[in-house]
Structure formats: C-alpha cells, structure tokens
ModelCIF file with pLDDT and N, C-alpha, C, O atoms, coordinates in Angstrom:
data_MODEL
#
_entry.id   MODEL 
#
_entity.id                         1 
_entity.type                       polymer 
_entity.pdbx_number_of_molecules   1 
#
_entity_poly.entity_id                      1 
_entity_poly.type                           'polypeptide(L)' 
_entity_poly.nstd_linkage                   no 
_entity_poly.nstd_monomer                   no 
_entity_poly.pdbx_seq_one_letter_code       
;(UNK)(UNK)(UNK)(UNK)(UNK)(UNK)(UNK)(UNK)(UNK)(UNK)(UNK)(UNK)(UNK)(UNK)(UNK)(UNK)
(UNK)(UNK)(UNK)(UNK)(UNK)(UNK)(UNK)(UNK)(UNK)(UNK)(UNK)(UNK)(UNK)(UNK)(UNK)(UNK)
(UNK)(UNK)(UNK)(UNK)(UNK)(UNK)(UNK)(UNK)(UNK)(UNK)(UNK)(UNK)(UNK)(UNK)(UNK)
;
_entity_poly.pdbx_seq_one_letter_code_can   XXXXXXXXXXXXXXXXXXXXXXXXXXXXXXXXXXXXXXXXXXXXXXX 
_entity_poly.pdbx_strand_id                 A 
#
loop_
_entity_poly_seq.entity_id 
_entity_poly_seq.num 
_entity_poly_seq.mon_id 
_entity_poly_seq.hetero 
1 1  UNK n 
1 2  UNK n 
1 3  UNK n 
1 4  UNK n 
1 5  UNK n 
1 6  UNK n 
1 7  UNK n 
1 8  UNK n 
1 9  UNK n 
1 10 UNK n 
1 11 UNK n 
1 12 UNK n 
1 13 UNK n 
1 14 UNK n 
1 15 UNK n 
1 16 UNK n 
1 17 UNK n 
1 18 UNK n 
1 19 UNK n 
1 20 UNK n 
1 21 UNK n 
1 22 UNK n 
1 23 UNK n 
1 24 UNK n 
1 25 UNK n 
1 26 UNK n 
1 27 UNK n 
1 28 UNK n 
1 29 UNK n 
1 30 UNK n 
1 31 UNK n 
1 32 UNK n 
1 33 UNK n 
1 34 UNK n 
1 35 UNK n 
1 36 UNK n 
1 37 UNK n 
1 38 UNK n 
1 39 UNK n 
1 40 UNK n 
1 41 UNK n 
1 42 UNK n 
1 43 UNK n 
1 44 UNK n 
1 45 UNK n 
1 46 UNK n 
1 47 UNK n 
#
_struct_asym.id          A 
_struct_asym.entity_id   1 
#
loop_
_ma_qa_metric.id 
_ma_qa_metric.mode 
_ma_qa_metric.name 
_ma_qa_metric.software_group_id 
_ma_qa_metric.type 
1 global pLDDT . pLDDT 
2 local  pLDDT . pLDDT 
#
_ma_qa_metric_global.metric_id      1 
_ma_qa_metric_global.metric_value   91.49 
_ma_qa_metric_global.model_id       1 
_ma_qa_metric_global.ordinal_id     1 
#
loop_
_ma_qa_metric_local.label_asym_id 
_ma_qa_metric_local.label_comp_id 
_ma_qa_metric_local.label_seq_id 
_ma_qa_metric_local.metric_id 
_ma_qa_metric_local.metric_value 
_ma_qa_metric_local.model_id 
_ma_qa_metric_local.ordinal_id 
A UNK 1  2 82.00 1 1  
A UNK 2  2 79.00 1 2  
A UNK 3  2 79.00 1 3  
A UNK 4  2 85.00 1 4  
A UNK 5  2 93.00 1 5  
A UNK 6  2 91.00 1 6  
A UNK 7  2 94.00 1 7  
A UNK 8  2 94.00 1 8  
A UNK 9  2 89.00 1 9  
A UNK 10 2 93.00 1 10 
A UNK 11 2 95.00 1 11 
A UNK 12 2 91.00 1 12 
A UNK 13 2 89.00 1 13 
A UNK 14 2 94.00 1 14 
A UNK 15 2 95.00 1 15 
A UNK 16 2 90.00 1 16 
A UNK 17 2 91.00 1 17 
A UNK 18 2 96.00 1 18 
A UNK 19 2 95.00 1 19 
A UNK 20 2 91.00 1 20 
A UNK 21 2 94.00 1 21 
A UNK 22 2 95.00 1 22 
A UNK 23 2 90.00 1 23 
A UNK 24 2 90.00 1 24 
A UNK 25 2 94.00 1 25 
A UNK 26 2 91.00 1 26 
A UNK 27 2 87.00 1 27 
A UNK 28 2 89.00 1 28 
A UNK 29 2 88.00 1 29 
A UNK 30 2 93.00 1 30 
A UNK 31 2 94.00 1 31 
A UNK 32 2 92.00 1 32 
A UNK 33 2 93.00 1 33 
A UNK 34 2 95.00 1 34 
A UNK 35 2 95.00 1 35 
A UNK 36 2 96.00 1 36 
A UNK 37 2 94.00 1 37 
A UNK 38 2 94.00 1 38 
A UNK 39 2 93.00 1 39 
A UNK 40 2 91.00 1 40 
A UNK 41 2 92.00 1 41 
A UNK 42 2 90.00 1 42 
A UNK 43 2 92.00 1 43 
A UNK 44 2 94.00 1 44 
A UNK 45 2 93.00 1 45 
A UNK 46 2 92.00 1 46 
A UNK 47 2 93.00 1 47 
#
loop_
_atom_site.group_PDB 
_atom_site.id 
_atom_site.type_symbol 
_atom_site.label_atom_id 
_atom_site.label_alt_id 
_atom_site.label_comp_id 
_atom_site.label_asym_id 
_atom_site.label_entity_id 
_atom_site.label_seq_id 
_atom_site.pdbx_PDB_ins_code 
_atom_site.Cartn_x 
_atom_site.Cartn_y 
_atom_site.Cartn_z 
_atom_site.occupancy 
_atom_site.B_iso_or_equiv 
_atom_site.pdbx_formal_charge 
_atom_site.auth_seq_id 
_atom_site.auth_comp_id 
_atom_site.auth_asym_id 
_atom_site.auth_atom_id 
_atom_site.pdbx_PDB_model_num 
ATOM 1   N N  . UNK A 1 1  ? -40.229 10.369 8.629  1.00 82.00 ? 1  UNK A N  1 
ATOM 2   C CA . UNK A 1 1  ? -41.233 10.648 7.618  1.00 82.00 ? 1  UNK A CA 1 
ATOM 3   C C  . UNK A 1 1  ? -40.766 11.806 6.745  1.00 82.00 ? 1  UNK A C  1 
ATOM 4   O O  . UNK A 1 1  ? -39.835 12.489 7.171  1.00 82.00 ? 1  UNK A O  1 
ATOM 5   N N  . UNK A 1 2  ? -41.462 12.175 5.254  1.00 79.00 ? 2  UNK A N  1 
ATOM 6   C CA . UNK A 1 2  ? -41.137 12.912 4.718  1.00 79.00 ? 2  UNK A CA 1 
ATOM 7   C C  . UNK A 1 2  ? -40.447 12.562 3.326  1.00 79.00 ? 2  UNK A C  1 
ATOM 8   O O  . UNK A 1 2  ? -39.937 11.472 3.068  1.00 79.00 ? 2  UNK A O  1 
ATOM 9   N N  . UNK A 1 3  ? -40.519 13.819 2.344  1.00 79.00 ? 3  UNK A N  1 
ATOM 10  C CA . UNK A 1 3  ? -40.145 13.168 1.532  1.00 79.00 ? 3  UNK A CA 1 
ATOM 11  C C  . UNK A 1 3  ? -38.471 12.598 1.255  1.00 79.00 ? 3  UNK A C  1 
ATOM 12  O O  . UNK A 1 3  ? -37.510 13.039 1.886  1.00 79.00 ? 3  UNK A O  1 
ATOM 13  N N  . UNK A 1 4  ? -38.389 11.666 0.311  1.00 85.00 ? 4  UNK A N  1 
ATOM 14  C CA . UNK A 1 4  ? -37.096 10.948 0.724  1.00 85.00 ? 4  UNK A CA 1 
ATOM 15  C C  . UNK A 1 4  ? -36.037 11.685 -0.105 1.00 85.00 ? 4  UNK A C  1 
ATOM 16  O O  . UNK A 1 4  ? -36.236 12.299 -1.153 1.00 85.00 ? 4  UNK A O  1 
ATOM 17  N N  . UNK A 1 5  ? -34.884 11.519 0.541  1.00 93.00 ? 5  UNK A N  1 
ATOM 18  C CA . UNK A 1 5  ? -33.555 12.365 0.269  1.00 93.00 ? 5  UNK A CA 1 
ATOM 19  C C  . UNK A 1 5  ? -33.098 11.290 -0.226 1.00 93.00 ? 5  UNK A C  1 
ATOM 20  O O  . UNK A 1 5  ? -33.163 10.304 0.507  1.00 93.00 ? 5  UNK A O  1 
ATOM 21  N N  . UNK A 1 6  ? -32.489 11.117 -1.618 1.00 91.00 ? 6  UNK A N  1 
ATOM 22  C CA . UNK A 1 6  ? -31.043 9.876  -1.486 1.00 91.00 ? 6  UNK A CA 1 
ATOM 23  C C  . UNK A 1 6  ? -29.917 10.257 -1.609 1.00 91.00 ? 6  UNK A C  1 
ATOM 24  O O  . UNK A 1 6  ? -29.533 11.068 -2.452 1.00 91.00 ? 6  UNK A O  1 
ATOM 25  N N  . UNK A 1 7  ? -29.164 9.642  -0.665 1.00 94.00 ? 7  UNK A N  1 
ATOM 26  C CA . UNK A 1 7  ? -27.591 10.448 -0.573 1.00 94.00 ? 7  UNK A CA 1 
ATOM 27  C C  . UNK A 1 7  ? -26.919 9.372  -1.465 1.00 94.00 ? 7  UNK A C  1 
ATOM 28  O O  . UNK A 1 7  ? -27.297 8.306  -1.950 1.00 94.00 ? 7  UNK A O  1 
ATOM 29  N N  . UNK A 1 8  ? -25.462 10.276 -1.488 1.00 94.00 ? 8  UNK A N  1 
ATOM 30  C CA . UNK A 1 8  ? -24.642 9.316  -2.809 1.00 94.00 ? 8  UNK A CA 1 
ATOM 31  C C  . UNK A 1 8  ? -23.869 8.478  -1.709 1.00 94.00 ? 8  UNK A C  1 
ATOM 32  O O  . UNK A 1 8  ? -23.180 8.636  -0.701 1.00 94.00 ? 8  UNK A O  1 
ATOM 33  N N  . UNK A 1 9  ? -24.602 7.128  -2.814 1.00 89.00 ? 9  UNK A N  1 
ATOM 34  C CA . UNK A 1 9  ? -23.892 5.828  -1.619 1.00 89.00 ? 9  UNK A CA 1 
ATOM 35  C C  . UNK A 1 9  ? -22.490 5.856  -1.185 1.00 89.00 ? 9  UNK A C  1 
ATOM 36  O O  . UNK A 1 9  ? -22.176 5.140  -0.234 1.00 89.00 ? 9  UNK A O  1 
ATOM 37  N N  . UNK A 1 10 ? -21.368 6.789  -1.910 1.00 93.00 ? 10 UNK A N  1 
ATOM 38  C CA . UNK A 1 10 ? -20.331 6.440  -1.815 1.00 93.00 ? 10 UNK A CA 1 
ATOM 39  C C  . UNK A 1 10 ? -19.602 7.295  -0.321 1.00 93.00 ? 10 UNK A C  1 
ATOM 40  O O  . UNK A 1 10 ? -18.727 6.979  0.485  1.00 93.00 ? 10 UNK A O  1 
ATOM 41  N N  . UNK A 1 11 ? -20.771 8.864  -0.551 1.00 95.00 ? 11 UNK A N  1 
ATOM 42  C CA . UNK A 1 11 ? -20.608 9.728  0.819  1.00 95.00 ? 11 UNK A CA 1 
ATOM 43  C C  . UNK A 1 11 ? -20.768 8.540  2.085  1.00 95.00 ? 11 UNK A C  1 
ATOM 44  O O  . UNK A 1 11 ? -19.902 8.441  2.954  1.00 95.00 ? 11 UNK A O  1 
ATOM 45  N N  . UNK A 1 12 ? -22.353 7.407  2.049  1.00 91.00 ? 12 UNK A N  1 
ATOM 46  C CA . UNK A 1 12 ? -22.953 6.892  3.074  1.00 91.00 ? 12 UNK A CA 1 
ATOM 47  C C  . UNK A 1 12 ? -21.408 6.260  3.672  1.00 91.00 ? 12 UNK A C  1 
ATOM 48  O O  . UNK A 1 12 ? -20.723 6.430  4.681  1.00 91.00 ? 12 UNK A O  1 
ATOM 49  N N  . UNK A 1 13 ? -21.346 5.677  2.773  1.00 89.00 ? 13 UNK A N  1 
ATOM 50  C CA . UNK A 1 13 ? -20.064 4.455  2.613  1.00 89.00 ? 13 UNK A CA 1 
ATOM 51  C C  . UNK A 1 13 ? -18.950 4.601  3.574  1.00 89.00 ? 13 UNK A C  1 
ATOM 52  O O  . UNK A 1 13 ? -18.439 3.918  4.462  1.00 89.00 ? 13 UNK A O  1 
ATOM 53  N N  . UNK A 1 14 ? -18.708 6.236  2.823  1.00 94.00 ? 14 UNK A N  1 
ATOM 54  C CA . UNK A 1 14 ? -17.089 6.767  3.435  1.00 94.00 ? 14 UNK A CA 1 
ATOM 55  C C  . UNK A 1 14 ? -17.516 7.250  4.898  1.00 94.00 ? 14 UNK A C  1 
ATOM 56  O O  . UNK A 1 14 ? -16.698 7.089  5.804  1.00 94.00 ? 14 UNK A O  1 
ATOM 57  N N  . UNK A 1 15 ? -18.712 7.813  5.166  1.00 95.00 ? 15 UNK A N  1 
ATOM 58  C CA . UNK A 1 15 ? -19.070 8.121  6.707  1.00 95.00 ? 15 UNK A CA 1 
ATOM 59  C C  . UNK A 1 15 ? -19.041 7.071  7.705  1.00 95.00 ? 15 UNK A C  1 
ATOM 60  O O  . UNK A 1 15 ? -18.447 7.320  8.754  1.00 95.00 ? 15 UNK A O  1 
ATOM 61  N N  . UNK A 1 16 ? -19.358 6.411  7.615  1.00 90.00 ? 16 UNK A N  1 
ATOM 62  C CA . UNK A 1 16 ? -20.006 4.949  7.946  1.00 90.00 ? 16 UNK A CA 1 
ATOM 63  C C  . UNK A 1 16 ? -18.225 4.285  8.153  1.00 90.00 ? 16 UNK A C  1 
ATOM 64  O O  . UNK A 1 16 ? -17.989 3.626  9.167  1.00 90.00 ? 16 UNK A O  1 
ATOM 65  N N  . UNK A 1 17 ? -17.271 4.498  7.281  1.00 91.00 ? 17 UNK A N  1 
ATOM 66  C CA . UNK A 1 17 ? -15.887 3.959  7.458  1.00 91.00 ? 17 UNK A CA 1 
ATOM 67  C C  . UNK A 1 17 ? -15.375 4.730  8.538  1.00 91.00 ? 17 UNK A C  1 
ATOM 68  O O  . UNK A 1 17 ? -15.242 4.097  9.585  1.00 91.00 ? 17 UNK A O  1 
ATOM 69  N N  . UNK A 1 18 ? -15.038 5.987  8.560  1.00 96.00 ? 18 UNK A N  1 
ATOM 70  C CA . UNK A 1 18 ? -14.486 7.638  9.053  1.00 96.00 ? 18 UNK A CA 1 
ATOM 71  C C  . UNK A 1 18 ? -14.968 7.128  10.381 1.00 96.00 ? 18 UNK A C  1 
ATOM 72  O O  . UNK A 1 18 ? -14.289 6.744  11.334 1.00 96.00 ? 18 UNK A O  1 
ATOM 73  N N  . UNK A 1 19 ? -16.327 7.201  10.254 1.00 95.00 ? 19 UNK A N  1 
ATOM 74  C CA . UNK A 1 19 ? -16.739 7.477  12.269 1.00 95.00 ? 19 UNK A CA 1 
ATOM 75  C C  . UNK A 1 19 ? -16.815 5.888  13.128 1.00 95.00 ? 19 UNK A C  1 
ATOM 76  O O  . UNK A 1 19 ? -17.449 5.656  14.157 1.00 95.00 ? 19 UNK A O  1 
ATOM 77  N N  . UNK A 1 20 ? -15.753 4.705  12.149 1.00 91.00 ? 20 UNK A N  1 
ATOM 78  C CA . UNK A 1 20 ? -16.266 3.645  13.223 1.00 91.00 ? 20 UNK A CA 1 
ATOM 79  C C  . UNK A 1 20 ? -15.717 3.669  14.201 1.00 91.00 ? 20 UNK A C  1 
ATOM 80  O O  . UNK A 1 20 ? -16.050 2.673  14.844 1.00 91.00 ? 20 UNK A O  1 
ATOM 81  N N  . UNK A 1 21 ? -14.775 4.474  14.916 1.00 94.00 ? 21 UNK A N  1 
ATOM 82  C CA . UNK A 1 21 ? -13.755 4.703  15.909 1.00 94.00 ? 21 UNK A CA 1 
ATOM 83  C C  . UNK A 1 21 ? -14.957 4.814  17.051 1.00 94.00 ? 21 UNK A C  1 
ATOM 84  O O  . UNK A 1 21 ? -15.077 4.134  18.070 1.00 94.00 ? 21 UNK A O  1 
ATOM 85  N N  . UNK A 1 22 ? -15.701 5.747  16.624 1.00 95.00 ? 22 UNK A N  1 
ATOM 86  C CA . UNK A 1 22 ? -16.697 6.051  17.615 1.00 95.00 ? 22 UNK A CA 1 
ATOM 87  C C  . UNK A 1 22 ? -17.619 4.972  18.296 1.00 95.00 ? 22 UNK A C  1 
ATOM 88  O O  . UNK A 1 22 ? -17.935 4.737  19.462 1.00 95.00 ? 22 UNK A O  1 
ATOM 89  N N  . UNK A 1 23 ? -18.019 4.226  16.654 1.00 90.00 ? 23 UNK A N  1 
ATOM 90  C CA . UNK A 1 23 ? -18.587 3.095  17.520 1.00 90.00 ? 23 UNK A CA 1 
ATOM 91  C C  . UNK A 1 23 ? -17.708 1.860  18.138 1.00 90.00 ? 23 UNK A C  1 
ATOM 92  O O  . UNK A 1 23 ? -18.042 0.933  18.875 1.00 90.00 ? 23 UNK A O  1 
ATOM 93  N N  . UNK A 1 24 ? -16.949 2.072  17.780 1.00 90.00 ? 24 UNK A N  1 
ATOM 94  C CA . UNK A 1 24 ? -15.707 0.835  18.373 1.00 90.00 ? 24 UNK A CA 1 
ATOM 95  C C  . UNK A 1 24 ? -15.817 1.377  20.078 1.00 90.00 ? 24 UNK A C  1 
ATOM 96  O O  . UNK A 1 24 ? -16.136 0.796  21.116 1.00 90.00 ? 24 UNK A O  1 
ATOM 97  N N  . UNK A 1 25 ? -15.400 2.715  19.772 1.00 94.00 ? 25 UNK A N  1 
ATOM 98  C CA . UNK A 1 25 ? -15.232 3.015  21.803 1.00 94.00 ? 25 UNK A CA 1 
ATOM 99  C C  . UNK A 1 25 ? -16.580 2.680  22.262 1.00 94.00 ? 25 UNK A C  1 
ATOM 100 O O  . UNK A 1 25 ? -16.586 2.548  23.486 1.00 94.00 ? 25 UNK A O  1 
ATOM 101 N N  . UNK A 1 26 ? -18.121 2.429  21.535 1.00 91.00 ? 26 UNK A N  1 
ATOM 102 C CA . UNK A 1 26 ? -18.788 2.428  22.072 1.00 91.00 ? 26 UNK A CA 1 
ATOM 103 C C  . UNK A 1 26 ? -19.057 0.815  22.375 1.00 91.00 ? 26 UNK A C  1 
ATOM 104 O O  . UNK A 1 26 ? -19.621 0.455  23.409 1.00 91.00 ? 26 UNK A O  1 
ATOM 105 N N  . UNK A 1 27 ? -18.659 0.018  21.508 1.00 87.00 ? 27 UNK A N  1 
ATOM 106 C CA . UNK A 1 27 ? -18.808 -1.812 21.259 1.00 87.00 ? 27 UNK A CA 1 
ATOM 107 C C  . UNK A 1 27 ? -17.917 -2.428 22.244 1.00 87.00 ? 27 UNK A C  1 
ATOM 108 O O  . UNK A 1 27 ? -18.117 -3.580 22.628 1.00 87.00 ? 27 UNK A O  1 
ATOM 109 N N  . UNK A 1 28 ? -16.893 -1.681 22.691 1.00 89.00 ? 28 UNK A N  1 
ATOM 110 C CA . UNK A 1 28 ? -15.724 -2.094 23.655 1.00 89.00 ? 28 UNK A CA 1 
ATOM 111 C C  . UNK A 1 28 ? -16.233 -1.614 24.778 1.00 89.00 ? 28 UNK A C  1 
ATOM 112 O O  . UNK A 1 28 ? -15.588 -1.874 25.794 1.00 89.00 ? 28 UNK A O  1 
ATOM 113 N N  . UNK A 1 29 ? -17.224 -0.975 24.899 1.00 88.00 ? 29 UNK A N  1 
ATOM 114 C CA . UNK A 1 29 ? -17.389 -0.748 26.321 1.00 88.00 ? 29 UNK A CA 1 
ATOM 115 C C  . UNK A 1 29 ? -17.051 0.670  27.453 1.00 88.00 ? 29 UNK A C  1 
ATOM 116 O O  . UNK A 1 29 ? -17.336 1.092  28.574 1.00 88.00 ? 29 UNK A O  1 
ATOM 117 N N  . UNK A 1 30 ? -16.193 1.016  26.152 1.00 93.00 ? 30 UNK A N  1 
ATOM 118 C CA . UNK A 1 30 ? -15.091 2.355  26.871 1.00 93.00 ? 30 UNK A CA 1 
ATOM 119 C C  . UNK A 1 30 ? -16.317 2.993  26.534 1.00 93.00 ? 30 UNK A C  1 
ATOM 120 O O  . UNK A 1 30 ? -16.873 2.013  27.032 1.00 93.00 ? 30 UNK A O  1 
ATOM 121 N N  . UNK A 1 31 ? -17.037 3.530  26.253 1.00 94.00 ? 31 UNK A N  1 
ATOM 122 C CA . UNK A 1 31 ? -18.104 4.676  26.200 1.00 94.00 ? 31 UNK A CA 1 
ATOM 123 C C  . UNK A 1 31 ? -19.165 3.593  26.222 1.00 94.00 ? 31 UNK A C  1 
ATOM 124 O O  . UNK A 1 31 ? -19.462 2.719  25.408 1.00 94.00 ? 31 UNK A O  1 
ATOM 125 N N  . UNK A 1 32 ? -19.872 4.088  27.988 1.00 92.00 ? 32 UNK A N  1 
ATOM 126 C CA . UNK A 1 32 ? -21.314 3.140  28.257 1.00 92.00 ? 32 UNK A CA 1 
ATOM 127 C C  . UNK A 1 32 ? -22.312 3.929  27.325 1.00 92.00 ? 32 UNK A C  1 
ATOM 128 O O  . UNK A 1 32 ? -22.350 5.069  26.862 1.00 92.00 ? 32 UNK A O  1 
ATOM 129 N N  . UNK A 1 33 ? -23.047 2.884  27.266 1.00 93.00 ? 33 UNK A N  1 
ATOM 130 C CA . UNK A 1 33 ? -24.252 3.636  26.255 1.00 93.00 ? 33 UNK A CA 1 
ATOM 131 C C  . UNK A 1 33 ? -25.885 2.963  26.598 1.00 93.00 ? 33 UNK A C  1 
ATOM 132 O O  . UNK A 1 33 ? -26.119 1.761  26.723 1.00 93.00 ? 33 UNK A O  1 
ATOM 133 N N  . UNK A 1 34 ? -26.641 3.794  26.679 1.00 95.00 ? 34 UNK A N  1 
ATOM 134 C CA . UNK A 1 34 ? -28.092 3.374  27.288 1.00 95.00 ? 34 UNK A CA 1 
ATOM 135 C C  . UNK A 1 34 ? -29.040 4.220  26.020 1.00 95.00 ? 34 UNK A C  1 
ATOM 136 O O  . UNK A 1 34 ? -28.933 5.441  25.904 1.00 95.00 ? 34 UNK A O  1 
ATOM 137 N N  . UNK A 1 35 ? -29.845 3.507  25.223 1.00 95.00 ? 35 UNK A N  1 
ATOM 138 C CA . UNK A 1 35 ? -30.692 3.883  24.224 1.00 95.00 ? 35 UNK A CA 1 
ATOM 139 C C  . UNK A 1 35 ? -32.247 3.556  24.081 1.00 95.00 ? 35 UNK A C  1 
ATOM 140 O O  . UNK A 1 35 ? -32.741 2.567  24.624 1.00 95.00 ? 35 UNK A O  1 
ATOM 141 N N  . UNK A 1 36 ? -32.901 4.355  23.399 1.00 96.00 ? 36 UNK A N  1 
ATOM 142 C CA . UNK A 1 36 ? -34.287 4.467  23.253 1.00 96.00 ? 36 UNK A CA 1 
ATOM 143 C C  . UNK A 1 36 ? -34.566 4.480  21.876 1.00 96.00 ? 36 UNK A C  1 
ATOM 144 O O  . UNK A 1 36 ? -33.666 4.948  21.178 1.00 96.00 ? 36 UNK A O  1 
ATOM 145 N N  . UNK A 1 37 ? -35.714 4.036  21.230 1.00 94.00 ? 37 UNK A N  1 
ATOM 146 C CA . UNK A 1 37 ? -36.095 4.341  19.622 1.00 94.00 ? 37 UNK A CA 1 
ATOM 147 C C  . UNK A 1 37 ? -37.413 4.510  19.743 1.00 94.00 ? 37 UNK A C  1 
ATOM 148 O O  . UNK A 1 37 ? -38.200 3.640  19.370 1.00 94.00 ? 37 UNK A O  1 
ATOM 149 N N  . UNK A 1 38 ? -37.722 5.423  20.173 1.00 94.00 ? 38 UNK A N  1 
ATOM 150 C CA . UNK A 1 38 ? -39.459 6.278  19.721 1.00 94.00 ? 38 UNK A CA 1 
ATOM 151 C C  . UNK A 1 38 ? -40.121 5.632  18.612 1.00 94.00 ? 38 UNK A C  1 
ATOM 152 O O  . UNK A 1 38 ? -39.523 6.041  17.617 1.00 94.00 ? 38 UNK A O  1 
ATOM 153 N N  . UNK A 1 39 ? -40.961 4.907  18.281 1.00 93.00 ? 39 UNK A N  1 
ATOM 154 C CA . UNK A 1 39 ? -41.546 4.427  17.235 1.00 93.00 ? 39 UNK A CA 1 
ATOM 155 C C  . UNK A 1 39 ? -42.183 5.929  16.562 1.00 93.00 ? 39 UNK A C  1 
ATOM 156 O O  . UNK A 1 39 ? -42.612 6.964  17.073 1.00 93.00 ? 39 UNK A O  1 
ATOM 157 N N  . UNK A 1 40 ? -42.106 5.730  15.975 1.00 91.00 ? 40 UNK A N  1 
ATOM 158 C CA . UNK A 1 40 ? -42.654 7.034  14.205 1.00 91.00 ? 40 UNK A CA 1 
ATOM 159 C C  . UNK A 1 40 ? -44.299 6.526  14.097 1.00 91.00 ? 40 UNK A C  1 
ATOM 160 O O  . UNK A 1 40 ? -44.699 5.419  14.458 1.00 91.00 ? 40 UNK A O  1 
ATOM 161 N N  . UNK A 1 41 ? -45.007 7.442  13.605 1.00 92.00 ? 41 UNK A N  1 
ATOM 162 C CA . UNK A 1 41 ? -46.375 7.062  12.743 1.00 92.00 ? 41 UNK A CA 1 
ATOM 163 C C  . UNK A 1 41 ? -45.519 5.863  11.803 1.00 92.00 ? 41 UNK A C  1 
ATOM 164 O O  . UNK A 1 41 ? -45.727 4.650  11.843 1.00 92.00 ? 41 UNK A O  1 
ATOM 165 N N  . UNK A 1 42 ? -44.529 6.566  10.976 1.00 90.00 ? 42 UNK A N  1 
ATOM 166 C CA . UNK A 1 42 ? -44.222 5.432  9.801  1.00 90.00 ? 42 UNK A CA 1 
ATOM 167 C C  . UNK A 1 42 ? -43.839 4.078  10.628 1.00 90.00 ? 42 UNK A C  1 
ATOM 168 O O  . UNK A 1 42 ? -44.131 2.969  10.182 1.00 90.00 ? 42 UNK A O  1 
ATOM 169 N N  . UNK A 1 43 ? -43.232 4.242  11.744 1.00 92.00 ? 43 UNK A N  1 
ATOM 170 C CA . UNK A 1 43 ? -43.088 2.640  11.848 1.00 92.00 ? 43 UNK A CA 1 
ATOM 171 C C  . UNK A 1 43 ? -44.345 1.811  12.257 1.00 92.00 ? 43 UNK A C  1 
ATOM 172 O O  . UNK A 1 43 ? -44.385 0.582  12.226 1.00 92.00 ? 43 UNK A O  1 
ATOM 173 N N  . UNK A 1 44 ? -45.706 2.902  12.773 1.00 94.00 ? 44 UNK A N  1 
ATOM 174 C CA . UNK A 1 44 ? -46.621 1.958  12.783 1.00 94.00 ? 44 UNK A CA 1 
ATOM 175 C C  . UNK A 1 44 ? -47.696 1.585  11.207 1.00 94.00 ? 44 UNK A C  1 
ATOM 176 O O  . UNK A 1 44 ? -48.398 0.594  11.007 1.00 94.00 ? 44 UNK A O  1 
ATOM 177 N N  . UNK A 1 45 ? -47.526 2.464  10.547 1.00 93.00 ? 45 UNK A N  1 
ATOM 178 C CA . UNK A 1 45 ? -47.745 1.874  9.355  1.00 93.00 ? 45 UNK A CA 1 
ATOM 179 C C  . UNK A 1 45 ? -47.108 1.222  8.427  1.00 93.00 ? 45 UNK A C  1 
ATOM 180 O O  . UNK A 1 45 ? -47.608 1.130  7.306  1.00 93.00 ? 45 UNK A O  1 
ATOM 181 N N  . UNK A 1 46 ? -45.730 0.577  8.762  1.00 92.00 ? 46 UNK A N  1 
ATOM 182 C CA . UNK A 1 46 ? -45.296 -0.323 8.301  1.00 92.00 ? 46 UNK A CA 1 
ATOM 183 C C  . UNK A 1 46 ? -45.355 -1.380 8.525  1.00 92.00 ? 46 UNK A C  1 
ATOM 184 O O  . UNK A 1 46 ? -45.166 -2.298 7.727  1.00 92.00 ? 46 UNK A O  1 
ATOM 185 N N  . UNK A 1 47 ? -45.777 -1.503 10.273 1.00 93.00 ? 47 UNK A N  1 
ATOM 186 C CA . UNK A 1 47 ? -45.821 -2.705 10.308 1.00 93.00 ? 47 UNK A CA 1 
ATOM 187 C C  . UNK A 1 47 ? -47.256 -3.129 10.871 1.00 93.00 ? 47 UNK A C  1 
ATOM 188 O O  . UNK A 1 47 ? -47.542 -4.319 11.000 1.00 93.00 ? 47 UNK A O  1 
#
C-alpha cells in the first residue's frame, strides 16, 4: 500500500537480468526454498 513509486523500466529490466543467478540456484534446487505471502488490506480490496 501507499503511494505509488514508478521506477525506470529499464533499472526494473537490468535488475531482474543481474540477479537471475540467484533465482536459477533457487529453480534448480541448489538453494531449498519454503515461502509465505501475507495477504495486504490491498489484496483484499482488490479482490
């Protein structure tokens, strides 16, 4: 929530390229991973 930030797509872009190593060790298995997503007020007024 809050008001909205927009970042420059090209930063999103290049981050999102840079750190897929991380998620690769995580998609392969080499780094186990166990996750949670807390629903927000906003996600209950979205949906």
């Amino acid at each position: 929530e809050g008001v909205e930030i927009v970042p420059k797509n090209e930063n999103v872009q290049l981050s999102a390229k840079l750190n897929r190593p991380a998620g690769d060790r995580r998609s392969s298995g080499e780094v186990h991973f166990t996750l949670t997503e807390i629903p927000t007020p906003k996600d209950a007024e979205i949906d």
